[in-house]
Protein backbone atom coordinates (compact mmCIF):
# COMPACT_ATOMS: atom_id res chain seq x y z
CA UNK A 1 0.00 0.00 0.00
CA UNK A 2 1.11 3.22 -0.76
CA UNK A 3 0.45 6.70 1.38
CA UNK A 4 -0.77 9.94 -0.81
CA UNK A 5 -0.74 13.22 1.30
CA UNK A 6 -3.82 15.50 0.65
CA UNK A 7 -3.39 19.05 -0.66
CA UNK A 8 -6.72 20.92 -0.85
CA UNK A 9 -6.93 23.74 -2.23
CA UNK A 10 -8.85 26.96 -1.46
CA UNK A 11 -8.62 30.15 -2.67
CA UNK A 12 -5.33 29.30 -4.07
CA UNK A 13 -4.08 28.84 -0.47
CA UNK A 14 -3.18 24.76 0.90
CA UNK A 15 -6.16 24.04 3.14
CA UNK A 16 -7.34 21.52 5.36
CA UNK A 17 -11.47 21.30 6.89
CA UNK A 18 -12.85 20.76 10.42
CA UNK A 19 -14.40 17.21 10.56
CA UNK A 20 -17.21 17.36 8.34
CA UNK A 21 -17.35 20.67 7.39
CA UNK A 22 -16.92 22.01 3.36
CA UNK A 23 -16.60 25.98 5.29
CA UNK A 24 -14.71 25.71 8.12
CA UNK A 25 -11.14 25.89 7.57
CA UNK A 26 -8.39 24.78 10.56
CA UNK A 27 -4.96 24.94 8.65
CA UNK A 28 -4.25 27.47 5.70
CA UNK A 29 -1.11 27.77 4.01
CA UNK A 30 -0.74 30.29 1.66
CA UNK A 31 1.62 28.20 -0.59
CA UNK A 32 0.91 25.12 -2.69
CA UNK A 33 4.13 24.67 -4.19
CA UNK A 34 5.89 24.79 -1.27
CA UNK A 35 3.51 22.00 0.51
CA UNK A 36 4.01 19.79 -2.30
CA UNK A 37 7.68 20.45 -2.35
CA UNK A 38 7.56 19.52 1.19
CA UNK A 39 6.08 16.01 0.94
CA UNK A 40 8.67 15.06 -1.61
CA UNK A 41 11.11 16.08 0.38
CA UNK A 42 9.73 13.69 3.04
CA UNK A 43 10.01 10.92 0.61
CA UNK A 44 6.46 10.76 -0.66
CA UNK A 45 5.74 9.63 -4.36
CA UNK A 46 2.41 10.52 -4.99
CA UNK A 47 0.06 13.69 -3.86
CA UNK A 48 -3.76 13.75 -4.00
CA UNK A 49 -4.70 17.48 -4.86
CA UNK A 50 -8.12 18.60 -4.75
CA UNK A 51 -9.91 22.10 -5.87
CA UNK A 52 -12.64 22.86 -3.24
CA UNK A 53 -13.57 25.55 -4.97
CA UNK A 54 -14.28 23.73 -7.84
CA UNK A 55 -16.35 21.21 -6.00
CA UNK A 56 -17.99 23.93 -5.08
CA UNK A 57 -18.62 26.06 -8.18
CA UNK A 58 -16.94 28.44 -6.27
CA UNK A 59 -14.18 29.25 -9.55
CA UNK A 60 -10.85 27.20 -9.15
CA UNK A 61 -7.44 26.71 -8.59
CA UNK A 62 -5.97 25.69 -12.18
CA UNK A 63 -2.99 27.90 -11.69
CA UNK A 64 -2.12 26.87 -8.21
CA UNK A 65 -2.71 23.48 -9.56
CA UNK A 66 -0.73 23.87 -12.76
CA UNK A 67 2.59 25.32 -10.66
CA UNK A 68 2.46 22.30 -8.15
CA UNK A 69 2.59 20.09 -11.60
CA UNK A 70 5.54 21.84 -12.85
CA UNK A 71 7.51 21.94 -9.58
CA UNK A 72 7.60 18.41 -8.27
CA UNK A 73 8.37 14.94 -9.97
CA UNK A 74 5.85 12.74 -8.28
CA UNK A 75 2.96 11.64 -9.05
CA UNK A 76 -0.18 13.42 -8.95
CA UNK A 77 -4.13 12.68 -9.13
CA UNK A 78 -6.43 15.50 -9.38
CA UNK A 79 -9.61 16.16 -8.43
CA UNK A 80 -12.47 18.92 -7.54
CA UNK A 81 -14.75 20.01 -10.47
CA UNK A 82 -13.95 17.77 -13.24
CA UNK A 83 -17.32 17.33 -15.12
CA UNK A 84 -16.28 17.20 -18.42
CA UNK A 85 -14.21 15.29 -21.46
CA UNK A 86 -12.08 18.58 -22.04
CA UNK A 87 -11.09 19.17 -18.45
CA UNK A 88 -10.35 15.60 -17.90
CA UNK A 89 -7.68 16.14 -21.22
CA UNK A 90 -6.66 19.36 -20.37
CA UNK A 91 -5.71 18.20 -16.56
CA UNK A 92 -4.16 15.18 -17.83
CA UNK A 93 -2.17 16.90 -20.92
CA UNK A 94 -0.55 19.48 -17.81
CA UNK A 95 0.90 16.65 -15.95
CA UNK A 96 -1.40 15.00 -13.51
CA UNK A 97 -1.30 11.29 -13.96
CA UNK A 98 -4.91 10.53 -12.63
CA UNK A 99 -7.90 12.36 -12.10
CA UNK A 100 -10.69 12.03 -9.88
CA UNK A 101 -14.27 12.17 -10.64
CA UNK A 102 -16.77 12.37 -8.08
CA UNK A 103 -20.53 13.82 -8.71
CA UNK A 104 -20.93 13.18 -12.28
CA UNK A 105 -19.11 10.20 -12.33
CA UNK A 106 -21.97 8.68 -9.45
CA UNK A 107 -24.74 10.69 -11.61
CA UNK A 108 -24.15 9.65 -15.30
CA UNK A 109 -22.36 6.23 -15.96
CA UNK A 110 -23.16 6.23 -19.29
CA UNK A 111 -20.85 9.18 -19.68
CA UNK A 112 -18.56 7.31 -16.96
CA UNK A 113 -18.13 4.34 -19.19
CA UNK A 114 -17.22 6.43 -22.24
CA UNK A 115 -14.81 8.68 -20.15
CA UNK A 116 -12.94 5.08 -19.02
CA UNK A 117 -12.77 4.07 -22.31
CA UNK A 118 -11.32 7.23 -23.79
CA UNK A 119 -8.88 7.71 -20.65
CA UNK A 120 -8.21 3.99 -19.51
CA UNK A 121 -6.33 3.97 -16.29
CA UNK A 122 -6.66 7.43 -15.64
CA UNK A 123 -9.64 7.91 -13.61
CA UNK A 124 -10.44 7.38 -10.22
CA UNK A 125 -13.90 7.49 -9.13
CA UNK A 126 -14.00 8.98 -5.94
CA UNK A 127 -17.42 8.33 -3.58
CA UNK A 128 -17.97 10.04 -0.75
CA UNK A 129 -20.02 7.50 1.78
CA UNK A 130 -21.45 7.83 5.33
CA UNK A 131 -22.92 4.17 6.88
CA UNK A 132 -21.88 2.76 3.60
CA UNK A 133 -24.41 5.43 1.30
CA UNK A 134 -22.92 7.75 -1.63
CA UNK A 135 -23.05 11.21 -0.81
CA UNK A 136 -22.34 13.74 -3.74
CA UNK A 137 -22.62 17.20 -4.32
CA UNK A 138 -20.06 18.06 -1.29
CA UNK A 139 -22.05 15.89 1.22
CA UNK A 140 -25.73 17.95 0.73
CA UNK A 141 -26.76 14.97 -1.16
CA UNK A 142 -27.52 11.28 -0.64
CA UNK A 143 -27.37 8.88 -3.39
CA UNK A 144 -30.02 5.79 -3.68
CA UNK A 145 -27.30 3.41 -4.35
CA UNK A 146 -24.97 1.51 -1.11
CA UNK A 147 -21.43 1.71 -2.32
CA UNK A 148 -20.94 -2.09 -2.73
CA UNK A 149 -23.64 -1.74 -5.44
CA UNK A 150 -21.79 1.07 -6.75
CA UNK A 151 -18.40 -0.96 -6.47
CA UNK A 152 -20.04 -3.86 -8.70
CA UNK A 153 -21.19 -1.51 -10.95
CA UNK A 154 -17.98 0.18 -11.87
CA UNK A 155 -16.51 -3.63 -12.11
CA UNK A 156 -15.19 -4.17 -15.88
CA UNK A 157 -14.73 -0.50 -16.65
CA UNK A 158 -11.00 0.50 -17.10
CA UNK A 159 -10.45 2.33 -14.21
CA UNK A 160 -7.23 3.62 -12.23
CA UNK A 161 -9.61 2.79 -9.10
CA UNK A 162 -12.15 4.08 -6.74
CA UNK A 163 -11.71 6.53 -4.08
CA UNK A 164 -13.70 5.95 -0.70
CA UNK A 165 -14.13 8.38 2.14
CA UNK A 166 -15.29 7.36 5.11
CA UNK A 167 -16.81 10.89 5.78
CA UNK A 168 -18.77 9.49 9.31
CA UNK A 169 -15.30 8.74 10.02
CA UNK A 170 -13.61 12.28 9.76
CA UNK A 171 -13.88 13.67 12.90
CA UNK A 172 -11.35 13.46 15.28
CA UNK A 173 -9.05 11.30 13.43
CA UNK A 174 -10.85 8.11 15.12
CA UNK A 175 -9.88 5.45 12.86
CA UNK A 176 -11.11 4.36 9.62
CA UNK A 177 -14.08 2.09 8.98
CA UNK A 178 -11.87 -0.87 8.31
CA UNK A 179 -15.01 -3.01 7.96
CA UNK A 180 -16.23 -1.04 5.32
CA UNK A 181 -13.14 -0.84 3.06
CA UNK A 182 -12.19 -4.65 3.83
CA UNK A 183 -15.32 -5.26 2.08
CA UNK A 184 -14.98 -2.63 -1.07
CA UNK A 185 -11.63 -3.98 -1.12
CA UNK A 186 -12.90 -7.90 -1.71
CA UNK A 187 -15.62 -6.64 -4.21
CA UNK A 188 -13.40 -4.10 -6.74
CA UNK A 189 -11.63 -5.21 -10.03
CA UNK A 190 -9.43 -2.00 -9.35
CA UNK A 191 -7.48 -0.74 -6.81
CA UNK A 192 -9.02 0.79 -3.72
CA UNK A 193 -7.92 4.46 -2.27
CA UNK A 194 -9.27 4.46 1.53
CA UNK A 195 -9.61 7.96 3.00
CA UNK A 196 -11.05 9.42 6.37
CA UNK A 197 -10.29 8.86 9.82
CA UNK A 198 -6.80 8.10 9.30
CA UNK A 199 -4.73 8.88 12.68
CA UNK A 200 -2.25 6.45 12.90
CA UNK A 201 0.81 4.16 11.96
CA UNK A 202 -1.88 1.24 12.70
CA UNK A 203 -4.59 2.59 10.73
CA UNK A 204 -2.34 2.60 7.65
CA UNK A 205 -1.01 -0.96 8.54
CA UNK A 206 -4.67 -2.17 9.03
CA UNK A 207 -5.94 -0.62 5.49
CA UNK A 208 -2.76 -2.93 3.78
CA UNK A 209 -3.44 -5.79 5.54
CA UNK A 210 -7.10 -5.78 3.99
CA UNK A 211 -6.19 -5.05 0.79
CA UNK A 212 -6.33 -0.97 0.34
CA UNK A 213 -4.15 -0.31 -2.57
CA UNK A 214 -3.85 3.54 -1.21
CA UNK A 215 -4.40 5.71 1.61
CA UNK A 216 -5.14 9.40 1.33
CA UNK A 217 -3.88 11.05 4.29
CA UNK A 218 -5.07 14.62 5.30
CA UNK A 219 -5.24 16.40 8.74
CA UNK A 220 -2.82 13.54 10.54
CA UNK A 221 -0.06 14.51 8.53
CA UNK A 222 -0.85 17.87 8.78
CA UNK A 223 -1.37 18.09 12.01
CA UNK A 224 1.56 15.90 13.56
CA UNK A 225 -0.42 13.34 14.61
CA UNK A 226 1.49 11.02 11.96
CA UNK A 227 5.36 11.92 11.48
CA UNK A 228 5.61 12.05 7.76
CA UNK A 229 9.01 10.34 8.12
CA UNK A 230 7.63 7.18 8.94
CA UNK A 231 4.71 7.19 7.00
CA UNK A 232 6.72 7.90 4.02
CA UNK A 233 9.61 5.38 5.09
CA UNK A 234 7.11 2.66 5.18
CA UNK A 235 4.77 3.47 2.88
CA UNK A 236 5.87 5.82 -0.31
CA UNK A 237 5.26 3.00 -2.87
């Protein structure tokens, strides 16, 4: 299993949420590049950038996303906003090597399935989930569907995996619901990106030992509460 650190962007600042919250912001950093910088120099491979503002509708963050593309050699999935066949190109054509698709990709799987097939291995389908239901829409929005069902749906389609975030999970940095991705783990074709909850060395070393291909790691890292070291040490590929 590999360990991604989070980079959120807001307002072209590095930003991570309160538990649950979309608003409420509890670290800022005013630069990007510098973050990103940071976790390479840390020995992490990979970063997980998202545009909250493009979730939102809120405008975005293509040029603080663009200059953490050009200044760091790892590999990056991006996410935040991505509704459509020419931002998917454009964000791959600038450098990222994945990106993540979360509300239209749960909403229209017709256009899902012709995405996949036009940009095989490149997208991640990320689903939000709280007591195993899809949110979308930044959490004001339940889904009908149980994310197994969504899991067995996305099964056969060329996909560089699925994203899950334990959002009940967020606050606090209680743990992840290890039940929950053991069992999206044991139903997906693809690899399997845990995220939410995450607060320890034995979090991390639970999600490999079921099978989690990834972990996205947010506030822990950010925080402390994880020393990056280690994390990276043991798990940068």
């Amino acid at each position: 299993m590999i360990a991604i650190p989070a980079l959120d962007l807001r307002g072209g600042a590095c930003v991570q949420l309160a538990p649950g919250s979309y608003d409420e912001e509890v670290i800022r950093i005013p630069d990007p590049v510098g973050v990103a910088i940071a976790w390479r120099q840390y020995g992490f491979r990979h970063l997980h950038v998202v545009d909250l503002d493009g979730v939102a509708g809120r405008g975005d963050n293509t040029a603080a996303i663009q200059a953490i593309l050009d200044a760091t050699d790892v590999e990056v999935q991006v996410g935040g906003g991505i509704r459509s066949q020419e931002l998917i190109q454009r964000t791959l054509n600038d450098g990222a090597q994945r990106v993540v698709i979360g509300t239209r990709a749960l909403e229209d799987p017709d256009w899902l399935a012709e995405m996949s097939d036009l940009f095989p291995g490149c997208i991640v389908v990320a689903a939000d989930v709280r007591d195993r239901k899809v949110l979308s829409h930044g959490w004001t929005r339940t889904q009908p569907k149980l994310v197994l069902d969504l899991v067995q749906d996305l099964n056969g389609l060329p996909l560089a995996g699925v994203l899950v975030t334990a959002v009940h999970r967020e606050e606090a940095m209680r743990g992840t619901d290890l039940p929950l991705m053991e069992d999206v783990a044991e139903a997906a074709d693809f690899p399997v990106f845990a995220s939410g909850g995450l607060g320890s060395m034995s979090d991390l070393r639970a999600l490999a030992d079921r099978g989690v291909a990834a972990a996205i790691i947010g506030i822990a890292l950010y925080s402390g509460a994880i020393d990056p070291w280690v994390v990276a040490e043991e798990f940068a590929e």
